[in-house]
N, C-alpha and C. Protein backbone atom coordinates (compact mmCIF):
# COMPACT_ATOMS: atom_id res chain seq x y z
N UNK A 1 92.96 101.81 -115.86
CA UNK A 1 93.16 101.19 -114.58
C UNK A 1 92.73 99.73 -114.65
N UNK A 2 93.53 99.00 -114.32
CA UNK A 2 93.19 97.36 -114.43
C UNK A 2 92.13 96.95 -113.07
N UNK A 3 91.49 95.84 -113.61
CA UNK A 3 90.30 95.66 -112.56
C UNK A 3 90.96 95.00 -111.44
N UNK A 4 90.30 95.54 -110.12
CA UNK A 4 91.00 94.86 -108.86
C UNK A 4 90.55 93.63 -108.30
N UNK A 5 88.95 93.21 -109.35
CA UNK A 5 88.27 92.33 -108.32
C UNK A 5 89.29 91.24 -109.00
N UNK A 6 89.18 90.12 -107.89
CA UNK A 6 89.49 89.08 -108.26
C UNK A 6 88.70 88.12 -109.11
N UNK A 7 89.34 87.43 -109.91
CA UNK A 7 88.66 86.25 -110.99
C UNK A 7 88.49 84.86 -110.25
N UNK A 8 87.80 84.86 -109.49
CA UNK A 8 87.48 83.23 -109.35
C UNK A 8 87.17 82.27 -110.61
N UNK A 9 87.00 81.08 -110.33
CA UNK A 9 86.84 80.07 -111.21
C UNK A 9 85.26 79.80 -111.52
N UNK A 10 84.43 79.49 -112.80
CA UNK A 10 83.29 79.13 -112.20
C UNK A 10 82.93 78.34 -111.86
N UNK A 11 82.39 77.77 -111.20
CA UNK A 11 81.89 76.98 -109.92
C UNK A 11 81.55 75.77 -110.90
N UNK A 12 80.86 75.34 -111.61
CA UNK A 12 80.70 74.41 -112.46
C UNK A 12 81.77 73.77 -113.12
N UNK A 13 82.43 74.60 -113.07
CA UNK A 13 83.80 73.77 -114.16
C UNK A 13 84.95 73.57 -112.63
N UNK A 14 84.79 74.51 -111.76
CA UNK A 14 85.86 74.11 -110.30
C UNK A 14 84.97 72.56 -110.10
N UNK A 15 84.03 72.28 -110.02
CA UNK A 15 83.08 71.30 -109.66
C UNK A 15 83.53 69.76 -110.15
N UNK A 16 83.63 69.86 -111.54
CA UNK A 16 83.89 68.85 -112.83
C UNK A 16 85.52 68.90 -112.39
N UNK A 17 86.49 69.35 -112.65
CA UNK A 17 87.20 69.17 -112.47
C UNK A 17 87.61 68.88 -110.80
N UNK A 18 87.15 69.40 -109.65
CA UNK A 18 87.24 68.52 -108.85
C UNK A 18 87.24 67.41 -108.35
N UNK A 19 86.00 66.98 -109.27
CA UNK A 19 85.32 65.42 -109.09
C UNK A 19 86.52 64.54 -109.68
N UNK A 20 86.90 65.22 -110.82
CA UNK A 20 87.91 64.11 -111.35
C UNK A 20 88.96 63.87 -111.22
N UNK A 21 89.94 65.05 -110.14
CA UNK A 21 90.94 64.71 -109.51
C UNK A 21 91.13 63.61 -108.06
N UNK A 22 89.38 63.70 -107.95
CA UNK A 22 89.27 63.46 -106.58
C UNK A 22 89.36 61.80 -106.68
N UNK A 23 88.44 61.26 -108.18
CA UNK A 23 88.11 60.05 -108.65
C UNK A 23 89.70 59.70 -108.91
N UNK A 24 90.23 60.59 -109.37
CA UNK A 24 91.97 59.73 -109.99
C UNK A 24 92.37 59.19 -109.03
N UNK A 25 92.66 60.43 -107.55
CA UNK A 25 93.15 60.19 -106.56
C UNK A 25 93.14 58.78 -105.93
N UNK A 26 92.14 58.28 -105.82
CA UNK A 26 92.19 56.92 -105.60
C UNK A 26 92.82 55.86 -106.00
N UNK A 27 93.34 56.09 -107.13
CA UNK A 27 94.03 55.05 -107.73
C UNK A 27 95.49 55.53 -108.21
N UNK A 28 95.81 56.86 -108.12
CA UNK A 28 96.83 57.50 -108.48
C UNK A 28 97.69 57.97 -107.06
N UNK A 29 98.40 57.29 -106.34
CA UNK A 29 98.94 57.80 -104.67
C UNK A 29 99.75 59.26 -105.38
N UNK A 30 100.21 59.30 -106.50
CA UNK A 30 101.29 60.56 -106.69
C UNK A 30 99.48 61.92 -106.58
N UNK A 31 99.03 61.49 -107.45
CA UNK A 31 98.31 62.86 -107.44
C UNK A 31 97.47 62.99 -106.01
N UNK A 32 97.07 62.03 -105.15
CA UNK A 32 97.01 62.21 -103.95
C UNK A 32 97.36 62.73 -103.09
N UNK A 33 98.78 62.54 -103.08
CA UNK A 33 99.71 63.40 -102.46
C UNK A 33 99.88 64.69 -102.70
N UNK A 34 99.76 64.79 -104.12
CA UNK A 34 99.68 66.67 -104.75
C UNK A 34 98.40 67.42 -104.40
N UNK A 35 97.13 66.34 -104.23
CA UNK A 35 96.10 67.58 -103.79
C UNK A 35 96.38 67.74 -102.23
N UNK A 36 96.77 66.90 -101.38
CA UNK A 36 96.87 66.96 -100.04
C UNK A 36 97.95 67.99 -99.94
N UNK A 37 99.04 68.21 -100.17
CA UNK A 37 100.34 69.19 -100.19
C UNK A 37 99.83 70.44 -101.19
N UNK A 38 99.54 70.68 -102.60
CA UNK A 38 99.17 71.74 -103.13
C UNK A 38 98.03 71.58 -104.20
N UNK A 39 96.74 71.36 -103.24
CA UNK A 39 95.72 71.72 -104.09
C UNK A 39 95.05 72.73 -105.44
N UNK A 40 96.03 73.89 -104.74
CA UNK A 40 96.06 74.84 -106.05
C UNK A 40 96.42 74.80 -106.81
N UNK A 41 98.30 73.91 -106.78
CA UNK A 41 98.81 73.48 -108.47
C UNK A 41 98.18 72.51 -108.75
N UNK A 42 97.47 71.58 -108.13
CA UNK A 42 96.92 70.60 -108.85
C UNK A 42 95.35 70.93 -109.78
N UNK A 43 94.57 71.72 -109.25
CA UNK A 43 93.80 72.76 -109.64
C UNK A 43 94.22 73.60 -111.01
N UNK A 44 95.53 74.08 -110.94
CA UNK A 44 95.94 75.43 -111.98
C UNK A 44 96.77 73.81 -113.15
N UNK A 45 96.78 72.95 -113.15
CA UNK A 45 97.17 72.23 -113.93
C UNK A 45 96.18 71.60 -114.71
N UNK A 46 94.61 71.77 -114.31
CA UNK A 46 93.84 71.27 -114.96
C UNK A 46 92.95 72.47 -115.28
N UNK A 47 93.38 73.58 -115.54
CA UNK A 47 92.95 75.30 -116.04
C UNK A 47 91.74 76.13 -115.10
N UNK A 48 92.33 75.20 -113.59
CA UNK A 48 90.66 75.62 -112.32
C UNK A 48 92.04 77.09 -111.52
N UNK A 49 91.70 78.19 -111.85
CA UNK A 49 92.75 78.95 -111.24
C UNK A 49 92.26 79.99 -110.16
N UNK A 50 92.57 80.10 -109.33
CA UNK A 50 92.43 80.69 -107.79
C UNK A 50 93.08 81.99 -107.89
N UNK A 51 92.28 83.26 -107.68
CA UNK A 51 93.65 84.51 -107.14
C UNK A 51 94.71 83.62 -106.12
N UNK A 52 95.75 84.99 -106.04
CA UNK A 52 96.78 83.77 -105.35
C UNK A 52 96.66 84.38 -103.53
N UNK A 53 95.05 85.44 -103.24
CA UNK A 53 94.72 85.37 -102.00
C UNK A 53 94.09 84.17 -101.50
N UNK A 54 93.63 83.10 -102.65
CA UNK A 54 92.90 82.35 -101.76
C UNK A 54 93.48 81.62 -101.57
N UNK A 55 93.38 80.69 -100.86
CA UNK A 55 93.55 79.38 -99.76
C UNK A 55 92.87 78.31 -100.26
N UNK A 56 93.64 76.86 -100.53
CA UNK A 56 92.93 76.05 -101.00
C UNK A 56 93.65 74.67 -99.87
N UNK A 57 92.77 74.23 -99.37
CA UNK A 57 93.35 73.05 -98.77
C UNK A 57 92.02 71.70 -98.49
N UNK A 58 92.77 70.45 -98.85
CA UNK A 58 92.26 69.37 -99.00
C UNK A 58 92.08 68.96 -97.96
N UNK A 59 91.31 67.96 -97.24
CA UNK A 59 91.57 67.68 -96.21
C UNK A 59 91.48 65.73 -96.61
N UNK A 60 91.94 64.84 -96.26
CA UNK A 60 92.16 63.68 -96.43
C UNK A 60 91.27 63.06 -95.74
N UNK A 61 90.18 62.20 -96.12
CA UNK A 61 89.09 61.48 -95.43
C UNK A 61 88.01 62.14 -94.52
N UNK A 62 88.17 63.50 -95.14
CA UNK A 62 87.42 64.28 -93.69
C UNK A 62 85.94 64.09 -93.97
N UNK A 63 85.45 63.86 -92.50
CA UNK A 63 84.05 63.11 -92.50
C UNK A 63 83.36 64.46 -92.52
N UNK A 64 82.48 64.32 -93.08
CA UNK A 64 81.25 65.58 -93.03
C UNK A 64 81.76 66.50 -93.81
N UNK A 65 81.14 67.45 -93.99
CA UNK A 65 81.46 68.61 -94.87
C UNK A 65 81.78 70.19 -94.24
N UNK A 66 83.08 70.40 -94.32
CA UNK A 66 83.34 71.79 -93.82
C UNK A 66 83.20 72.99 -94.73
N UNK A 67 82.67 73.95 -94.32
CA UNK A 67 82.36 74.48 -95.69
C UNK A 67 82.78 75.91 -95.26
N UNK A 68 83.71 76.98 -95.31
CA UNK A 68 84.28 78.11 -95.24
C UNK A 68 83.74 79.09 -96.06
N UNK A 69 82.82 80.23 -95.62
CA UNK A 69 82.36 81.35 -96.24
C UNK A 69 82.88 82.23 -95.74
N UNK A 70 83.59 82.83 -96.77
CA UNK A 70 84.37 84.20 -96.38
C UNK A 70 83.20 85.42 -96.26
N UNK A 71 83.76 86.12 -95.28
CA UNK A 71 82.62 87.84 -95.38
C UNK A 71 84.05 88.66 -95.65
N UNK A 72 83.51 89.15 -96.79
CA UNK A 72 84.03 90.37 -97.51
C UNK A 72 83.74 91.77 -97.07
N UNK A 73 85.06 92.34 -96.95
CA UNK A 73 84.73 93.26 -96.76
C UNK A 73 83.09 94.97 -97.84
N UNK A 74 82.88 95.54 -97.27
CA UNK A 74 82.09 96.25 -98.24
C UNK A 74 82.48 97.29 -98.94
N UNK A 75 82.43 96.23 -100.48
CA UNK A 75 82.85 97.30 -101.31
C UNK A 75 82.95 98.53 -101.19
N UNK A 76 83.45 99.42 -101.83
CA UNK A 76 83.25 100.83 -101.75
C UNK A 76 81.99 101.84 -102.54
N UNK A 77 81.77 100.87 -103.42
CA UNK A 77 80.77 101.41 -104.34
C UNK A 77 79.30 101.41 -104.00
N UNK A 78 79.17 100.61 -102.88
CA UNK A 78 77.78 100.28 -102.14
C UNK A 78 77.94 101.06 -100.51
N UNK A 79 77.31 101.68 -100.60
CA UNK A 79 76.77 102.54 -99.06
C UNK A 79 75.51 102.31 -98.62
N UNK A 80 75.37 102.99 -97.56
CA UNK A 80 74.30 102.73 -96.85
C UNK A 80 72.90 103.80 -97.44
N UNK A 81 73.17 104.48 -98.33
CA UNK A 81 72.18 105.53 -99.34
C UNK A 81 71.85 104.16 -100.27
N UNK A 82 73.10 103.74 -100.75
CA UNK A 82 72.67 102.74 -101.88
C UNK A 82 71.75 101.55 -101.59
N UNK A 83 72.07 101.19 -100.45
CA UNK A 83 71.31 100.10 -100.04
C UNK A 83 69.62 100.47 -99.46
N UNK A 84 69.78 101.09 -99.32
CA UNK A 84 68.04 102.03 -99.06
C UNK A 84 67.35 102.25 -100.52
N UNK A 85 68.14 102.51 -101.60
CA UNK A 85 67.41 102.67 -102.34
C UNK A 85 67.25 101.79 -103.23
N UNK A 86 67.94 100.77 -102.84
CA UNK A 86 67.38 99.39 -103.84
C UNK A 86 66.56 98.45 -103.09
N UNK A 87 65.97 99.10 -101.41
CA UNK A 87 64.71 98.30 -101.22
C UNK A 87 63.96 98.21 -101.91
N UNK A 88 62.82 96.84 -101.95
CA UNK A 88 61.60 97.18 -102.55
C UNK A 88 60.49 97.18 -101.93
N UNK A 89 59.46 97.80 -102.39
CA UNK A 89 58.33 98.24 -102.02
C UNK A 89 57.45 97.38 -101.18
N UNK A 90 58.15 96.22 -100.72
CA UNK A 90 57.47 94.70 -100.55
C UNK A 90 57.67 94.88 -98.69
N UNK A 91 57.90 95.80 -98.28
CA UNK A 91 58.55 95.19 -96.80
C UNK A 91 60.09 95.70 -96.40
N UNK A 92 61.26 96.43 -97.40
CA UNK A 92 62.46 96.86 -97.59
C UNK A 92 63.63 95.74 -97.52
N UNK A 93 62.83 94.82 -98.61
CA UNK A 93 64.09 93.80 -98.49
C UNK A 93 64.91 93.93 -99.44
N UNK A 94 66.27 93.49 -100.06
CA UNK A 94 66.96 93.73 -100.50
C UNK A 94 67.82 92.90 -100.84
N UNK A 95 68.22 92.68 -101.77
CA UNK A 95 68.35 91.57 -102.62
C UNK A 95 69.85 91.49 -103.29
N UNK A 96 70.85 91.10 -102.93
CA UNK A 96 72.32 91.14 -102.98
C UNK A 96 72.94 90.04 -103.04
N UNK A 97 74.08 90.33 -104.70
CA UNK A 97 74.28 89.13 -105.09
C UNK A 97 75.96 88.89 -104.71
N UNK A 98 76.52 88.08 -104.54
CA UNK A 98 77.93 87.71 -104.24
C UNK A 98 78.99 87.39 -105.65
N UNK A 99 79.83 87.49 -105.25
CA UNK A 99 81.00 87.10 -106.55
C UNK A 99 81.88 86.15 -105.82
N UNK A 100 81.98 85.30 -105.67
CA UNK A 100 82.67 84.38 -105.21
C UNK A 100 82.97 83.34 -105.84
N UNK A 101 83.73 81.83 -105.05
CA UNK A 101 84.10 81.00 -105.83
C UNK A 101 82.89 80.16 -105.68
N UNK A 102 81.71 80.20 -105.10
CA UNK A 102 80.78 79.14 -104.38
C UNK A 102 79.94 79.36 -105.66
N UNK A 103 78.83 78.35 -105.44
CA UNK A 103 77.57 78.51 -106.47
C UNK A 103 76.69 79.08 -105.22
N UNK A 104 76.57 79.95 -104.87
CA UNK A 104 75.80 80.45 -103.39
C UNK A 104 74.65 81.27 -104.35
């Protein structure tokens, strides 16, 4: 059975290669135009590749930082037995890690 999760990019190399489309952009109006219209091929042309559920959009001069965290639905493999028993002994906190495209 082939794996269902999706492959995000890692965040360090989406990072580096962001920076440097972003730096071209300035001086390049064609690739400007390509991250504003399709950020993802401009992304999958420099080997940064997205499942093709996600959503990638640029926004042009946008002041401040918008920052979109998806909530995922819960896996199937984690229940509410499972999550009780990986409290710890400290208070029942619990400690859960994400797979995403973010460095979160």
């Amino acid at each position: 059975m082939a794996n269902s999760t999706p492959q995000y990019p890692d965040p360090e190399t989406f990072e580096n290669v962001w920076a440097q489309l972003v730096s071209s952009s300035w001086s390049d109006p064609a690739l400007k135009q390509q991250l504003q219209n399709d950020p993802t091929a401009a992304l999958s042309q420099k080997g940064v590749k997205f499942p093709a559920s996600v959503k990638v959009k640029a926004q042009d001069g946008a002041s401040g930082v918008t920052v979109v965290l998806p909530l995922p639905n819960q896996p199937a493999r984690i229940g509410e037995a499972r999550l009780d028993a990986s409290a710890d002994d400290d208070g029942g906190s619990v400690t859960l890690s994400c797979s995403c495209c973010c460095s979160c």
